[in-house]
Structures are given as structure tokens and as C-alpha cells.
N, C-alpha and C. Protein backbone atom coordinates (compact mmCIF):
# COMPACT_ATOMS: atom_id res chain seq x y z
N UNK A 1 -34.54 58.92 6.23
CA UNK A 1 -33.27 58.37 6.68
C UNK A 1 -33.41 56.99 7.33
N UNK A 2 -34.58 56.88 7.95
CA UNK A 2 -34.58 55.11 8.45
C UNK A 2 -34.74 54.74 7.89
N UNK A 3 -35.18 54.49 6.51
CA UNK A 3 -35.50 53.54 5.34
C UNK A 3 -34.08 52.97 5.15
N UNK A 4 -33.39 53.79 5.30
CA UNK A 4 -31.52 54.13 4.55
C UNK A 4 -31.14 52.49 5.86
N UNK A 5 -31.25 53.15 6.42
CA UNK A 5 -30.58 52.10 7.96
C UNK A 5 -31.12 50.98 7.86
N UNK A 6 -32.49 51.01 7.65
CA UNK A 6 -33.17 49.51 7.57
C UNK A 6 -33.01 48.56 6.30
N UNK A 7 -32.32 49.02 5.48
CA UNK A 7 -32.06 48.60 4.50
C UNK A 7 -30.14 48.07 4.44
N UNK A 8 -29.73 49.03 4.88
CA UNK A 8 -28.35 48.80 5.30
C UNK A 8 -28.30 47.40 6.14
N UNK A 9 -29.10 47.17 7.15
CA UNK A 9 -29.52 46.48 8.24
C UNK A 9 -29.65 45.21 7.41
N UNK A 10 -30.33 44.93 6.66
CA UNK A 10 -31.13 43.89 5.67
C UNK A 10 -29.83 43.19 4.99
N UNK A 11 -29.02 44.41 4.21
CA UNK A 11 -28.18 43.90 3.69
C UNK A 11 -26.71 43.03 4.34
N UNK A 12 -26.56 43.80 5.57
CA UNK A 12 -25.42 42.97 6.19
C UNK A 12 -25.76 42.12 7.16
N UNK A 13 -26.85 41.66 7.38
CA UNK A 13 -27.54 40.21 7.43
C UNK A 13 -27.53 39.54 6.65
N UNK A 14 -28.10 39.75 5.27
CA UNK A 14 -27.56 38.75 4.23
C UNK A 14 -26.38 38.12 4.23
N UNK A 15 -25.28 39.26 4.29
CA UNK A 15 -23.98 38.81 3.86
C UNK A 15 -23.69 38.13 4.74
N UNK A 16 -24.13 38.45 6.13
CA UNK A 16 -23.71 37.48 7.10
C UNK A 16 -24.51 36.14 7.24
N UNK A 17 -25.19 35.29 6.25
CA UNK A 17 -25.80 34.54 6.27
C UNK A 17 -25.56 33.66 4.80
N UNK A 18 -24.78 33.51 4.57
CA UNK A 18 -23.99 32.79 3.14
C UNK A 18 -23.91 31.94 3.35
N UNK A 19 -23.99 31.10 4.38
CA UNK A 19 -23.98 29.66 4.39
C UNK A 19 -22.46 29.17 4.41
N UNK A 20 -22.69 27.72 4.47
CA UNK A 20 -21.00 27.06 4.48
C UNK A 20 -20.04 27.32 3.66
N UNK A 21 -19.73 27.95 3.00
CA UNK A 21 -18.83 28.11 1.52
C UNK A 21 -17.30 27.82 1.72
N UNK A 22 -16.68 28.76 2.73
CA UNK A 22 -15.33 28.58 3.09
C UNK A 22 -15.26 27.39 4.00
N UNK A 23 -16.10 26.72 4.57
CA UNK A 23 -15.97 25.61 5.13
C UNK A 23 -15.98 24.31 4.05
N UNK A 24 -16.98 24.47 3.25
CA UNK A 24 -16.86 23.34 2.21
C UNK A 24 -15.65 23.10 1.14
N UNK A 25 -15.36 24.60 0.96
CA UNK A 25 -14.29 24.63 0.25
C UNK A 25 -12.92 23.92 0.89
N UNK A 26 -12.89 24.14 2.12
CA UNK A 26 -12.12 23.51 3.10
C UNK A 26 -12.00 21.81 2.63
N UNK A 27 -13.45 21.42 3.23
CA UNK A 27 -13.56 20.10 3.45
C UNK A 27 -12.95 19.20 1.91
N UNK A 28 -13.56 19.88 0.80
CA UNK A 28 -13.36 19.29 -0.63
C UNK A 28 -11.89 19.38 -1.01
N UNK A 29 -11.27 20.35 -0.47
CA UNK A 29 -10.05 20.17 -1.02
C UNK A 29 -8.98 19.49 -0.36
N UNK A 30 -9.44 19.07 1.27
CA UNK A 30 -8.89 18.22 1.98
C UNK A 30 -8.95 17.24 1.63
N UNK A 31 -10.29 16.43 1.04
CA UNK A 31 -11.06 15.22 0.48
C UNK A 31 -10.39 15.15 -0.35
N UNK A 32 -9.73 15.85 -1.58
CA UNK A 32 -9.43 15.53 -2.82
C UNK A 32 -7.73 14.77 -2.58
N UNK A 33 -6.92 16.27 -1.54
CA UNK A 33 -5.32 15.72 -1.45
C UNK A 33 -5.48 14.92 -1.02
N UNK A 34 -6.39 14.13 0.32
CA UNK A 34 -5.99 13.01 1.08
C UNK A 34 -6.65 12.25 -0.18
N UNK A 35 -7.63 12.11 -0.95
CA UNK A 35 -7.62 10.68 -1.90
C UNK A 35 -6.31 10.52 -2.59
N UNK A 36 -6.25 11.82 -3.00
CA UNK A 36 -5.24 11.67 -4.26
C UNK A 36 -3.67 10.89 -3.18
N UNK A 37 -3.48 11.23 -2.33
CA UNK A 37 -2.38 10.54 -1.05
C UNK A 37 -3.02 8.74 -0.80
N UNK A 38 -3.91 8.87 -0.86
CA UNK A 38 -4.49 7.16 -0.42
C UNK A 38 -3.95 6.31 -1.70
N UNK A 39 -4.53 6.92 -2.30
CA UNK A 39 -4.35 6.11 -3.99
C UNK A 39 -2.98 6.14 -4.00
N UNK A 40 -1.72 7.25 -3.98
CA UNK A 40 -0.42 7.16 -4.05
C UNK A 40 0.10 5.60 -2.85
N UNK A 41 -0.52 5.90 -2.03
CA UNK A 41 0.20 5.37 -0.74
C UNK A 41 0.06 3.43 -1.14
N UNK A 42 -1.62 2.94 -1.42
CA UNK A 42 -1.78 2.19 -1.55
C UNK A 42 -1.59 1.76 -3.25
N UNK A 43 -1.35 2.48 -3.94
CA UNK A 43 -0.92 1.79 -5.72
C UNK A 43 0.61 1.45 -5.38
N UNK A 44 1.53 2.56 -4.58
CA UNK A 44 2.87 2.11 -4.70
C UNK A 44 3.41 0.80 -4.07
N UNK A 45 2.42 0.07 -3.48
CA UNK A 45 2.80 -1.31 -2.98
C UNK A 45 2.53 -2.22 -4.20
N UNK A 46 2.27 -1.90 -5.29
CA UNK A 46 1.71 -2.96 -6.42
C UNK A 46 3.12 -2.23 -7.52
N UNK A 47 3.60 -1.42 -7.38
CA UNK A 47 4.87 -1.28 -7.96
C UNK A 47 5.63 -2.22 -8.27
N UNK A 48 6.48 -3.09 -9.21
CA UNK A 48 7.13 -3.32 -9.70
C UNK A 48 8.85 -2.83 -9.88
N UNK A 49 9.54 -3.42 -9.56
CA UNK A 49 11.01 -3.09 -10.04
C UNK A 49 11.77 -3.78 -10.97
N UNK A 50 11.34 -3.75 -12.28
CA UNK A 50 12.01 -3.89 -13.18
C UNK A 50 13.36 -3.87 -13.88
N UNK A 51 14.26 -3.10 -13.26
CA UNK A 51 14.99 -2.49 -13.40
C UNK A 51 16.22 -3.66 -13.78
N UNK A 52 16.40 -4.62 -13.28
CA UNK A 52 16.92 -5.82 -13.44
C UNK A 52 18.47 -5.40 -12.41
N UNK A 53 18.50 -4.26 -11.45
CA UNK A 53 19.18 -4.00 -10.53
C UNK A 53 19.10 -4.98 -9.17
N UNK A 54 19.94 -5.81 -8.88
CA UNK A 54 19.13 -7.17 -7.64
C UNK A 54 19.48 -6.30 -6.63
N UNK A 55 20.23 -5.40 -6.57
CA UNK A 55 20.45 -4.81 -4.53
C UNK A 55 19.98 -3.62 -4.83
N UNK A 56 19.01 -3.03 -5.64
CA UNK A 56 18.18 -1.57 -5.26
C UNK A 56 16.75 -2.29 -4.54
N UNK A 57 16.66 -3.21 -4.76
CA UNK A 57 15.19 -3.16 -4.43
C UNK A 57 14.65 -3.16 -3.10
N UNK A 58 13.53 -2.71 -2.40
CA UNK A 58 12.73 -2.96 -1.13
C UNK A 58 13.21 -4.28 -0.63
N UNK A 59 13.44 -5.31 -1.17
CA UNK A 59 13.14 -7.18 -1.07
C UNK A 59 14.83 -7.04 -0.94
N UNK A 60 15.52 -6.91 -1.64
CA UNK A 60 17.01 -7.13 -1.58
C UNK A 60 17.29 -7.93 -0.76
N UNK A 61 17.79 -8.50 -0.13
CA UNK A 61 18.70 -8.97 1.25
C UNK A 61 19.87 -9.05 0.95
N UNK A 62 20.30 -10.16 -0.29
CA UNK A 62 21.48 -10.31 -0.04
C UNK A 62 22.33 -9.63 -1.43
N UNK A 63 23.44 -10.91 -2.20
CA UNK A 63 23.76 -10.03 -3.48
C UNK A 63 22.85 -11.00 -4.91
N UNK A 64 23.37 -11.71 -5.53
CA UNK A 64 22.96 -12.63 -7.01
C UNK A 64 21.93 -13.13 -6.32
N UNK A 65 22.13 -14.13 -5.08
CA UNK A 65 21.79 -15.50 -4.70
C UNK A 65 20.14 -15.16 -4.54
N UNK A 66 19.74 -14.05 -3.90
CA UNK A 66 18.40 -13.98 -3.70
C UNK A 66 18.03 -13.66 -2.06
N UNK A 67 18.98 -13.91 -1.10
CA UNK A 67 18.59 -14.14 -0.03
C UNK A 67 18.72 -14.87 0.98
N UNK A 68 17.89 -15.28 1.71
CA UNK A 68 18.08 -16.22 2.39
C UNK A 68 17.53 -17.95 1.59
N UNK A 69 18.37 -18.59 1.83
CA UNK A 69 18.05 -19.90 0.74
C UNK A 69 18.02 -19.87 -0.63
N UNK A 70 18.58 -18.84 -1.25
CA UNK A 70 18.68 -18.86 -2.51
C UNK A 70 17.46 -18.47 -3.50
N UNK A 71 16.46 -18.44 -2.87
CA UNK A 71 14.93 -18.49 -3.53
C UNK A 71 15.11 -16.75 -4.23
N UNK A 72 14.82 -17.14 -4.99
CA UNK A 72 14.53 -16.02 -6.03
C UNK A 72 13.02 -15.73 -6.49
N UNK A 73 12.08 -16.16 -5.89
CA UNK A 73 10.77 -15.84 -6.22
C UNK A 73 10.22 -14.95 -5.54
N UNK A 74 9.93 -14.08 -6.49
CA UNK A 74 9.27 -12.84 -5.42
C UNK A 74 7.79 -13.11 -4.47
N UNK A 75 7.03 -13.87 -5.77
CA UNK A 75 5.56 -14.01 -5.14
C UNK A 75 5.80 -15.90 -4.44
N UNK A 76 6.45 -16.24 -3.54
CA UNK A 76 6.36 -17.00 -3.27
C UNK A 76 5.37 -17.69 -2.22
N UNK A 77 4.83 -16.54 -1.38
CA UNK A 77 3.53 -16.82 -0.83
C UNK A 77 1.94 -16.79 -1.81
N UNK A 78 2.24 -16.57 -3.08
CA UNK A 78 1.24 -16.16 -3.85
C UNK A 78 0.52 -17.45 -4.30
């Protein structure tokens, strides 16, 4: 019968010795949403509005004219 126990013993030490698994699994899938969120966050500033709509856009200010002074260039610091 102690063979039985010492072996029992052996085995739920093992199991309790698995190493990081649910922690890594953790870390990687945190790693993955926050890239996959970085890349969203920082590509949508290189977006484009095409749309040829002048008062939907982020830039809008005013109505036809463009704004302030009339300037209609988007990349004008460029």
C-alpha cells in the first residue's frame, strides 16, 4: 500500500509543476489584441476621405470655402 501513496504523491507533484502555460497563454493573447489595437489606432490616422463629402470630414471647419482663408489643401504643412 505505500508504493500506492508514493506514487500518488509523485504524480500530483507533477501536475503541480507544469510550468507557465495559463500565464503565457495570458500574456500572448494580450500581446496579440493590443498589436492588433496599435496597428488599428495608428493606420487610422493615414486614412483618407474620399468621399468627396466637404462637412463629414475630421478637417471640416467650415462649408465649400475650406476654412479658415479659403485654403483647401489638406497637406499644407507637407
Amino acid at each position: 500500500m505505500p508504493d500506492t501513496v508514493d506514487t500518488a504523491a509523485a504524480l500530483l507533484a507533477a501536475a503541480a509543476q507544469q510550468g507557465p502555460g495559463d500565464t503565457l497563454r495570458i500574456v500572448l493573447l494580450v500581446s496579440i489584441v493590443g498589436g492588433a489595437l496599435l496597428a488599428w489606432f495608428l493606420l487610422r490616422g493615414y486614412r483618407t476621405d474620399d468621399s468627396g463629402d466637404a462637412g463629414t470630414g475630421e478637417g471640416a471647419v467650415g462649408g465649400s470655402d475650406g476654412g479658415v482663408g479659403g485654403n483647401t489643401d489638406r497637406d499644407a504643412s507637407a
